[in-house]
Protein backbone atom coordinates (compact mmCIF):
# COMPACT_ATOMS: atom_id res chain seq x y z
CA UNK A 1 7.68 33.67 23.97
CA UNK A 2 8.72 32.10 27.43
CA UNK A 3 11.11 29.73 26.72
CA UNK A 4 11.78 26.71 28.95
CA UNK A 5 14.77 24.53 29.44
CA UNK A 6 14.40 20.84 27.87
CA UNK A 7 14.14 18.53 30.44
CA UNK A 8 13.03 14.89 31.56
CA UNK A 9 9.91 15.76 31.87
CA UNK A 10 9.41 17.52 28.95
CA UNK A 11 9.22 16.22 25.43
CA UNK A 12 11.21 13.22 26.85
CA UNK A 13 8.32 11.42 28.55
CA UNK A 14 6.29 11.70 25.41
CA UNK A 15 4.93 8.71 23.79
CA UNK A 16 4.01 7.80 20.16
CA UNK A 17 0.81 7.74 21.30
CA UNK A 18 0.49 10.69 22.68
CA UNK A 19 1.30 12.90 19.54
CA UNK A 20 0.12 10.21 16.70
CA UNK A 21 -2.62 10.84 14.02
CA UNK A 22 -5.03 8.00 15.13
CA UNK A 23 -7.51 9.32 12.25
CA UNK A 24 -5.02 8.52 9.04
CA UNK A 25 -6.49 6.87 6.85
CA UNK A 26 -5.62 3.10 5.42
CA UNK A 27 -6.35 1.73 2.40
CA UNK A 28 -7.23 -2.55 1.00
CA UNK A 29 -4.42 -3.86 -1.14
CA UNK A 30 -7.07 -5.11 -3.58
CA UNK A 31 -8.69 -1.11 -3.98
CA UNK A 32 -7.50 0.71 -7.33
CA UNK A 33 -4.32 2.30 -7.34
CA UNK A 34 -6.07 5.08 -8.61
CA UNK A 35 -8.21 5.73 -5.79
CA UNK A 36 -4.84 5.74 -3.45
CA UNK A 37 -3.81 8.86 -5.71
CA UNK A 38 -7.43 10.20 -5.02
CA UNK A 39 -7.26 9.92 -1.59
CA UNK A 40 -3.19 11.03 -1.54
CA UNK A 41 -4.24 14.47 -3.29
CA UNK A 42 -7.53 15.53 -1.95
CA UNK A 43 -6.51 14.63 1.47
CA UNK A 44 -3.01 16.41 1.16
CA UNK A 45 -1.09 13.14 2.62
CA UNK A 46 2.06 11.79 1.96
CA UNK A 47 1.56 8.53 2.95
CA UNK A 48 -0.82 6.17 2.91
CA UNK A 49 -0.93 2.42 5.04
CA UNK A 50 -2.20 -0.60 3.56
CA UNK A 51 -3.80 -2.97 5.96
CA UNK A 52 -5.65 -6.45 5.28
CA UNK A 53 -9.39 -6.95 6.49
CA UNK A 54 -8.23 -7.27 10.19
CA UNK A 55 -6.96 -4.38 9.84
CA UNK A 56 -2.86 -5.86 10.20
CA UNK A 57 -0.47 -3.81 8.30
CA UNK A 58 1.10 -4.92 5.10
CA UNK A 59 2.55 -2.34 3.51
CA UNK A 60 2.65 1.62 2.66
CA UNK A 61 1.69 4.04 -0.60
CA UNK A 62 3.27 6.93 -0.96
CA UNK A 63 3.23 10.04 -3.46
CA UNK A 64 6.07 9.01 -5.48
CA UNK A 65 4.63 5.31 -6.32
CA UNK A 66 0.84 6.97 -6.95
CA UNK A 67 2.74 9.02 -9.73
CA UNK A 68 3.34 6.07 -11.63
CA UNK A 69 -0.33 5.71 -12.24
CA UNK A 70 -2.95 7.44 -14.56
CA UNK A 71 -5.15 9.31 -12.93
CA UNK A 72 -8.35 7.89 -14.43
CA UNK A 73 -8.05 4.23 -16.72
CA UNK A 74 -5.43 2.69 -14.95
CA UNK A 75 -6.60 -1.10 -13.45
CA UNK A 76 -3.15 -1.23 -11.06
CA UNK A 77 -4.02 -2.14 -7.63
CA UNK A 78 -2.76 -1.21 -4.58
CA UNK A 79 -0.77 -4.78 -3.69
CA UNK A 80 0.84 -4.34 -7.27
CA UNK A 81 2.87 -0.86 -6.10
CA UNK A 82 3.01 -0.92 -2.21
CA UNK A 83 6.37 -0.53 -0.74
CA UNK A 84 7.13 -2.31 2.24
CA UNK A 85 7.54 -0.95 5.55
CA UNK A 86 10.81 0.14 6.59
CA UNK A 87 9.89 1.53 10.14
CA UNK A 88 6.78 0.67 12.27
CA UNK A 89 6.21 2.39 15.40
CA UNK A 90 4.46 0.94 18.36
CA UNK A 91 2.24 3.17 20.50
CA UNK A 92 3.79 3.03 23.77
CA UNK A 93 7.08 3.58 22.38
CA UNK A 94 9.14 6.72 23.57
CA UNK A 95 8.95 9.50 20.54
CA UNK A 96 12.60 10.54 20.61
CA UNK A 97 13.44 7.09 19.88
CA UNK A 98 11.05 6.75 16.91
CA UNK A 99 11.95 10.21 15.58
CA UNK A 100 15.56 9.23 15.82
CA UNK A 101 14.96 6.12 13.80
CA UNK A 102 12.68 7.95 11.28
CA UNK A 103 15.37 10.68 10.45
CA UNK A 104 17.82 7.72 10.29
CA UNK A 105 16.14 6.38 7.33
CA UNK A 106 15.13 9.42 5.92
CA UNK A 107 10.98 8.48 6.70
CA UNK A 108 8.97 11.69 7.45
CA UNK A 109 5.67 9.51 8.38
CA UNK A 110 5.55 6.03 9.91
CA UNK A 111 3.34 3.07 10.45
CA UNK A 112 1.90 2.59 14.30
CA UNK A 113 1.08 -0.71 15.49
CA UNK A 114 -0.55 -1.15 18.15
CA UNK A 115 2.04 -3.92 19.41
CA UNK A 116 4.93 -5.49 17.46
CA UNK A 117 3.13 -8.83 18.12
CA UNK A 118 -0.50 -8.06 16.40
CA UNK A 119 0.44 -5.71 13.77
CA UNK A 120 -2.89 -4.19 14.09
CA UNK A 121 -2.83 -0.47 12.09
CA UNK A 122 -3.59 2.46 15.02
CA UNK A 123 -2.57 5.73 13.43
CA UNK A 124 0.58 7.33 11.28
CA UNK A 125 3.37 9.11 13.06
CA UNK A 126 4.45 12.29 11.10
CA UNK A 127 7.55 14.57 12.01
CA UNK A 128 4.94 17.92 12.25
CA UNK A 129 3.38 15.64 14.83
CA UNK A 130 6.87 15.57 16.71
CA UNK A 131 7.26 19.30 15.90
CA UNK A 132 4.06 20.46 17.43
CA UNK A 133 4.72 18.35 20.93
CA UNK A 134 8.18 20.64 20.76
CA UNK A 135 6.69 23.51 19.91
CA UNK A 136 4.21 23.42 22.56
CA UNK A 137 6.36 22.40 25.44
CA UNK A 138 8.64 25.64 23.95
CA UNK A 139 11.95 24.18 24.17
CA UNK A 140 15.22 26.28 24.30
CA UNK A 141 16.55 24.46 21.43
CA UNK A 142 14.07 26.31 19.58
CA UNK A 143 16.16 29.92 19.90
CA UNK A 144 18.80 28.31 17.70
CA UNK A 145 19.72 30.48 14.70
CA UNK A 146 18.54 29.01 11.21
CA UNK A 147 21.95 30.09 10.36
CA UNK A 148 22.93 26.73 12.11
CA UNK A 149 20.46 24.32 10.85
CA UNK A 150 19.72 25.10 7.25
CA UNK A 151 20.92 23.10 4.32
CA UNK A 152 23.40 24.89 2.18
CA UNK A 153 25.19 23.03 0.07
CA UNK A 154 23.89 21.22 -3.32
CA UNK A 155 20.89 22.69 -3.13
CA UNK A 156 18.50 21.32 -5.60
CA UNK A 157 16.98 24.39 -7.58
CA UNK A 158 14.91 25.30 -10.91
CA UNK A 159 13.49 27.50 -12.60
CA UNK A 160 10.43 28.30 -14.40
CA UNK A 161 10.97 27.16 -17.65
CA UNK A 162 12.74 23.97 -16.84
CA UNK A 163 10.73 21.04 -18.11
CA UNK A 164 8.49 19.03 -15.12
CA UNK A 165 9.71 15.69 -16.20
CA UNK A 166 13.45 16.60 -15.61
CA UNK A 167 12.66 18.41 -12.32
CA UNK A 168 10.80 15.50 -11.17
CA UNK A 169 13.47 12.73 -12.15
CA UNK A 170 16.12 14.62 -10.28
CA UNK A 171 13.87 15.14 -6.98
CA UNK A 172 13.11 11.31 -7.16
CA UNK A 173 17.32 10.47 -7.52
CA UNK A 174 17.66 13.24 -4.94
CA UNK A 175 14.51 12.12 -2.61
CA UNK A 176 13.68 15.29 -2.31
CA UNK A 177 9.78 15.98 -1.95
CA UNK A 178 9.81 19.84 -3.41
CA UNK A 179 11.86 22.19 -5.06
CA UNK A 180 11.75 25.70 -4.84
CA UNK A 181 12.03 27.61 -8.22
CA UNK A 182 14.48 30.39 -8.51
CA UNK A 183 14.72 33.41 -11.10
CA UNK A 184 18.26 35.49 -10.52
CA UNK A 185 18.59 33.68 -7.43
CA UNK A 186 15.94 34.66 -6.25
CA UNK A 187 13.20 32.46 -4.37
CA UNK A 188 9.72 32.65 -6.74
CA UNK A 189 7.58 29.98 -6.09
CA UNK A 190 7.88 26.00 -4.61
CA UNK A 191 7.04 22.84 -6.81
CA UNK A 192 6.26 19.97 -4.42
CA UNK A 193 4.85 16.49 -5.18
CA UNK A 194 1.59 18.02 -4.01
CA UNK A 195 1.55 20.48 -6.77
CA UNK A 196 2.56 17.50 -9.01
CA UNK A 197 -0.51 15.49 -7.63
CA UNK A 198 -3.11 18.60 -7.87
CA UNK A 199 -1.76 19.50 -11.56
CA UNK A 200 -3.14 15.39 -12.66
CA UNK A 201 0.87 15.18 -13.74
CA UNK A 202 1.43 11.23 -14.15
CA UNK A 203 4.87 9.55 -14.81
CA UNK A 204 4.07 5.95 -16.13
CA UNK A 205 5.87 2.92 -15.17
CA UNK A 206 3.71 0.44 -15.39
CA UNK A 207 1.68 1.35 -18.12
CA UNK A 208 2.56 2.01 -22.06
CA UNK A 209 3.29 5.73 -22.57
CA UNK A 210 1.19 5.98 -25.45
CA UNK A 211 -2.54 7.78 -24.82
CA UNK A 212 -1.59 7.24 -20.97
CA UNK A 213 0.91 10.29 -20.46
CA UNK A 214 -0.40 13.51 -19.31
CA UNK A 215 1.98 16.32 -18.10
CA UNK A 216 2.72 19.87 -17.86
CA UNK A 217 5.70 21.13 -19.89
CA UNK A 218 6.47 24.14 -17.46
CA UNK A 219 7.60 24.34 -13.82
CA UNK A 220 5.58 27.28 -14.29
CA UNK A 221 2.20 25.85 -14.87
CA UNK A 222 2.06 24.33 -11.58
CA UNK A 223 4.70 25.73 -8.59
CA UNK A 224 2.84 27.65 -6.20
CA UNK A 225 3.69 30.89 -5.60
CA UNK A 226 4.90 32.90 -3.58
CA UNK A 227 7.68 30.99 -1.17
CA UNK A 228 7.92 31.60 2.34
CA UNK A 229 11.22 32.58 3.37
CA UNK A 230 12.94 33.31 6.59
CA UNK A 231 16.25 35.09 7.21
CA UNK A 232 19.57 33.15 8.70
CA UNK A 233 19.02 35.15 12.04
CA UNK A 234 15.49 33.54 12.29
CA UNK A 235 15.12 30.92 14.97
CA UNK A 236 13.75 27.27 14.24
CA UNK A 237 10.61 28.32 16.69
CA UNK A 238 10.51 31.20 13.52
CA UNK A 239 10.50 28.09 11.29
CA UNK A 240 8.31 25.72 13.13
CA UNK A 241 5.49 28.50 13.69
CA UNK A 242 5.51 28.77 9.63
CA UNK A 243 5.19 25.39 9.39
CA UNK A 244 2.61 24.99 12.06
CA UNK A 245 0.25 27.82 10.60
CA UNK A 246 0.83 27.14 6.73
CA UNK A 247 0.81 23.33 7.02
CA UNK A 248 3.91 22.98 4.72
CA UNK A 249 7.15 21.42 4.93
CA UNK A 250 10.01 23.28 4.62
CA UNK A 251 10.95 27.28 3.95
CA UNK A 252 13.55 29.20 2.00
CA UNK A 253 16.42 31.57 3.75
CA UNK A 254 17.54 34.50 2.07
CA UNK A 255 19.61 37.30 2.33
CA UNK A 256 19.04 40.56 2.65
CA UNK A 257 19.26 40.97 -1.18
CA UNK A 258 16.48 37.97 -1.73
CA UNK A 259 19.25 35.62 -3.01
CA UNK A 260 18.39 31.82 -1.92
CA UNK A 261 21.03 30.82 0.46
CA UNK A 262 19.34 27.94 2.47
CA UNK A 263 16.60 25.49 2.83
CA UNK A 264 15.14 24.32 6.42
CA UNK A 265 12.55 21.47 6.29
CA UNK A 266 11.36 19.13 8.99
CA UNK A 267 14.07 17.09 9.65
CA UNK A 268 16.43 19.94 9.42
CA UNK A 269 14.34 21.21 12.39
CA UNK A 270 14.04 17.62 14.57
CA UNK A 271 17.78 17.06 14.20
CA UNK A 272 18.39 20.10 16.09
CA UNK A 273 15.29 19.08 18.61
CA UNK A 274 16.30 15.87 19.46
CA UNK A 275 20.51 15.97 18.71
């Protein structure tokens, strides 16, 4: 593809509003925790604002605090597992400088206000977002070698037959959001927190254990197979286009024997974008 050189006015003169989800949708701290999960699976989101009747933000759900809930009796609201919001992004504001601040704290969707003063909810900035508005201006940056931007070391791996409530413990201590599964060393399948949602797998915290936990024993009863995977040579446009057309968030590199030698997800990708 005809690649063009990154300039001022390029990606720089972007705004948050001009790559933002405006459609996201929000959800009432007093609504059933349970219907957050609902929403957090069938929709495929990560994340999930909570907002008061004026709409003002108050908070955010994600995956990993819907997993504490059973998918069908519990009576947990929303206000009683919200996490509080550790980056807001206004709509005017430039989108290298919220990216910047997102990958800082390790936030792959964000809160937008509509002004720092109202608080009023207008939309969710997510790094594919950012990705896309790179993609499409095809910056040079994107010719770099995954050689140079995939994580290699302590990579977080399983297999199989490992048990799902292990797995998942060590993604939550690791804050990682999948896992791919590996046989021989070789790349067979992906578990994600999506997979995790889809499967009805539920790790209580607030509730008693007993009748409440339901769970899949196997990584293999719920990884999805098979894993896309790129070679080192590939370029990060190689990457992005994957993650573009597949709507997923990261993808293996292997060598040319199949072994697992790297992992490239979205903020592997916008740290090379916007270093």
């Amino acid at each position: 593809m005809n690649i063009e050189a990154w300039t001022c006015t390029g990606v720089d003169d972007l705004r948050v509003k001009d790559v933002m989800n405006r459609n996201h949708p929000s959800i009432r701290p007093d609504e059933l925790a349970t219907k957050a999960r609902a929403v957090l699976r069938d929709l495929g989101l990560r994340v999930l604002p909570v907002v008061d009747e004026r709409k003002r933000l108050l908070g955010v759900l994600s995956r990993n605090d819907v997993m504490t809930i059973s998918s069908s009796v519990s009576t947990v609201r929303v206000k009683g597992i919200m996490s509080g919001v550790r980056f807001k992004a206004t709509d005017d504001m430039d989108v290298v400088e919220a990216v910047r601040e997102m990958l800082r704290l390790d936030e792959w969707y964000a809160p937008v206000v509509k002004s720092a003063l109202d608080n009023i909810y207008a939309g969710v900035l997510g790094l594919e977002h950012v990705i896309k508005a790179f993609y499409d201006k095809k910056v040079a940056r994107l010719l770099t070698p995954l050689s140079e931007v995939m994580s290699t070391s302590h990579l977080m791996m399983c297999s199989p037959d490992d048990d799902v409530d292990n797995v998942w413990k060590m993604m939550q201590q690791r804050s990682f959001a999948a896992c791919p599964v590996v046989v021989k060393g070789k790349p067979i399948g992906i578990l994600s927190q999506q997979n995790l949602l889809e499967s009805g797998a539920v790790f209580p915290a607030f509730e008693a254990r007993k009748g409440r936990f339901k769970t899949h024993s196997a990584i293999s009863t719920i990884m999805k197979t098979p894993v896309v995977s790129l070679k080192p040579n590939s370029t990060v446009g190689d990457a992005v286009k994957v993650m573009l057309e597949r709507d997923i968030g990261r993808v293996a590199v292997t060598n040319d024997k199949g072994l697992l030698i790297g992992m490239v997800d979205r903020e592997d990708v916008l740290r090379t974008l916007v270093k």
